[in-house]
C-alpha atoms as a PDB file:
ATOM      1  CA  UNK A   1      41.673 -31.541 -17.616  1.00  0.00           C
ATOM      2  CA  UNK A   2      40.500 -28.037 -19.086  1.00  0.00           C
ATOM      3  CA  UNK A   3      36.911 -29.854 -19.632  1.00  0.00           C
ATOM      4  CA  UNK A   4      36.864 -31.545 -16.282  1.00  0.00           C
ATOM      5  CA  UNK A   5      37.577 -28.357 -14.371  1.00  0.00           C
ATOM      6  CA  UNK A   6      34.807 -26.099 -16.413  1.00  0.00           C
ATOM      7  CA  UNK A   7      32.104 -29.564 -15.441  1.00  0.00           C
ATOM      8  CA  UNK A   8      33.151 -29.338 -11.745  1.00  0.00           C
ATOM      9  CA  UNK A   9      32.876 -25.493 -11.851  1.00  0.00           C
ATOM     10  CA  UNK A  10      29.090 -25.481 -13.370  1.00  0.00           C
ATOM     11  CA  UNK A  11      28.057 -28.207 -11.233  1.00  0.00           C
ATOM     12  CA  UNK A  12      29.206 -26.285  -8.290  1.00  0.00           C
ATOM     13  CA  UNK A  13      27.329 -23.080  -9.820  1.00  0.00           C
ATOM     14  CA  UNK A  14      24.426 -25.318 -10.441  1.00  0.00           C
ATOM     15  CA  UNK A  15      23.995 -26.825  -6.820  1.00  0.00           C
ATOM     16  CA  UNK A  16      24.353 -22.918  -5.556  1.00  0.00           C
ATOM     17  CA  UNK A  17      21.670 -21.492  -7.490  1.00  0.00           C
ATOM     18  CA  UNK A  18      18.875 -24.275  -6.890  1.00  0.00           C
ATOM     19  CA  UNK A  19      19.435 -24.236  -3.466  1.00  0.00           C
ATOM     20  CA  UNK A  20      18.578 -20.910  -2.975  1.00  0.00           C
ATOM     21  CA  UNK A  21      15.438 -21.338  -5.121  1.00  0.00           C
ATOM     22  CA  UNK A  22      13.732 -23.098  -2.550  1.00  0.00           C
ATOM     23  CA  UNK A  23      11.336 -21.060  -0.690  1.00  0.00           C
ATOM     24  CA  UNK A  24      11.820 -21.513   3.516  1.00  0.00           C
ATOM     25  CA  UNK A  25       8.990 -22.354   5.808  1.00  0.00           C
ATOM     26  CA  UNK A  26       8.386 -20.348   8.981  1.00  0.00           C
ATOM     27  CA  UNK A  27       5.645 -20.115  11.813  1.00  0.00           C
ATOM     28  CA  UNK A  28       5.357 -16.726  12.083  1.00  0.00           C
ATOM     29  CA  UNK A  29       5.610 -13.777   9.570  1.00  0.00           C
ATOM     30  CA  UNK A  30       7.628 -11.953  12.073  1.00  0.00           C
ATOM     31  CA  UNK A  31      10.464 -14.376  12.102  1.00  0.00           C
ATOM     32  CA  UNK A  32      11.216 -13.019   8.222  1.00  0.00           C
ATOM     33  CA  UNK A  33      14.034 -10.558   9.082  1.00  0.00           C
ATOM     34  CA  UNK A  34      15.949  -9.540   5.515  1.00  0.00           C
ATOM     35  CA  UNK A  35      13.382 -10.652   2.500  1.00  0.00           C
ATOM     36  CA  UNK A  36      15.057 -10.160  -0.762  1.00  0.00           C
ATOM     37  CA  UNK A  37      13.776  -8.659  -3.998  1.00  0.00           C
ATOM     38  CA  UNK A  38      12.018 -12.268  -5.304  1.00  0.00           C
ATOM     39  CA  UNK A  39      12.286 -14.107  -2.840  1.00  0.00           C
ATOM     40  CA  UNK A  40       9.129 -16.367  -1.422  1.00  0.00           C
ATOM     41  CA  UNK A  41       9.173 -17.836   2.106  1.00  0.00           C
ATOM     42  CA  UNK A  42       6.126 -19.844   3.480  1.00  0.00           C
ATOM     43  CA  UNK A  43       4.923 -18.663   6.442  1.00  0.00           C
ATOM     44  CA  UNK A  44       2.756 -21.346   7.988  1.00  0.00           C
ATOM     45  CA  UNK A  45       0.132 -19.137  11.103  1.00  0.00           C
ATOM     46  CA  UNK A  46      -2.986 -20.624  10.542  1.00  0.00           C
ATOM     47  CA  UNK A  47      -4.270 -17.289   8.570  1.00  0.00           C
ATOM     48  CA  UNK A  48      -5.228 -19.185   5.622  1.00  0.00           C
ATOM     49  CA  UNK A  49      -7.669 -21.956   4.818  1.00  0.00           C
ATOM     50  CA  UNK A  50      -7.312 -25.815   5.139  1.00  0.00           C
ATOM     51  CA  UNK A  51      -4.907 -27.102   2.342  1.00  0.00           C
ATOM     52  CA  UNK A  52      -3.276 -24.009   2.303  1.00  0.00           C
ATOM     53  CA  UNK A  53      -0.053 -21.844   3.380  1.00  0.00           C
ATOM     54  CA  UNK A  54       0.665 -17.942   3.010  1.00  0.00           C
ATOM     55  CA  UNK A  55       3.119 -16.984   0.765  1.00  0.00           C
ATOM     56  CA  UNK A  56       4.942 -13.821   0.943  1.00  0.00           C
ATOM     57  CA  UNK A  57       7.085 -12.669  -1.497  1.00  0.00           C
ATOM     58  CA  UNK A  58       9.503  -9.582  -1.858  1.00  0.00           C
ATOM     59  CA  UNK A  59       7.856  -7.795  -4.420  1.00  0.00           C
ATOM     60  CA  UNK A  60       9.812  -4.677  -5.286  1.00  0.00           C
ATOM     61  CA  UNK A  61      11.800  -1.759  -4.190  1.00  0.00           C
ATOM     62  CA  UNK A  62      10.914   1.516  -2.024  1.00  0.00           C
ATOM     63  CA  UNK A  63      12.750   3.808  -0.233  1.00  0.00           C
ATOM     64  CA  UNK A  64      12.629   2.375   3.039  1.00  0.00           C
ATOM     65  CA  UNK A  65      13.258  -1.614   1.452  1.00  0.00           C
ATOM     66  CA  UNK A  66      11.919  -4.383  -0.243  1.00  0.00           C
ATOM     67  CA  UNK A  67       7.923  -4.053  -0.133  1.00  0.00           C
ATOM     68  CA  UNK A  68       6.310  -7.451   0.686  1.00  0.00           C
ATOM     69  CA  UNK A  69       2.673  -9.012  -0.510  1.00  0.00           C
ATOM     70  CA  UNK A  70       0.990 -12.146   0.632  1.00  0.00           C
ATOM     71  CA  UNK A  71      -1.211 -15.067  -0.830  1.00  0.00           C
ATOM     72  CA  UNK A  72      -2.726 -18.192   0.041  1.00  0.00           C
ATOM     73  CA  UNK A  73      -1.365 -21.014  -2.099  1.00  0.00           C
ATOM     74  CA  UNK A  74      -2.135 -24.719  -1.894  1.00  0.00           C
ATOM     75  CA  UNK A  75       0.261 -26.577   0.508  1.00  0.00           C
ATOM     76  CA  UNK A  76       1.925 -29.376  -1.637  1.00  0.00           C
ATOM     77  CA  UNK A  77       2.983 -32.468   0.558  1.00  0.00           C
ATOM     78  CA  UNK A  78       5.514 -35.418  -0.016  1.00  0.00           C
ATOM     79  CA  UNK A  79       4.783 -36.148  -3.514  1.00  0.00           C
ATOM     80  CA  UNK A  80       3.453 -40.066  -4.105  1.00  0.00           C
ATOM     81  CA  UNK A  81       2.966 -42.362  -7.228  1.00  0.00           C
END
């Protein structure tokens, strides 16, 4: 029972964490209210090249918040075989 419990409870853990690994998409930079230290949303404008998406990420702390920088990285579809 001890053992069943502790599987349920790292599954649960588990399922938590990866969900919040996955970075959101949104249309326009401005709609990015409360960026965390880390985090990376997609921001899809049209700013960067065909093939492409802008990535910004919450790249460390100041004084007045988390500072933010911004990429282009290659837009990955549906994956196929």
């Amino acid at each position: 029972m001890q053992l069943r419990r502790a599987t349920c409870l790292s599954l649960l853990i588990s399922l938590a964490l990866a969900s919040t690994a996955h970075a959101a998409t949104v249309g326009r930079e401005q709609d990015i209210v409360d960026l965390k230290l880390g985090q990376r949303v997609l921001v899809d404008d049209g700013t960067c090249p065909a093939g492409q998406v802008k990535e910004v990420r919450g790249a460390k702390m100041t004084d007045k918040g988390v500072s933010r920088t911004s990429a282009c990285v290659p837009r990955y579809g549906p994956k196929t075989k």
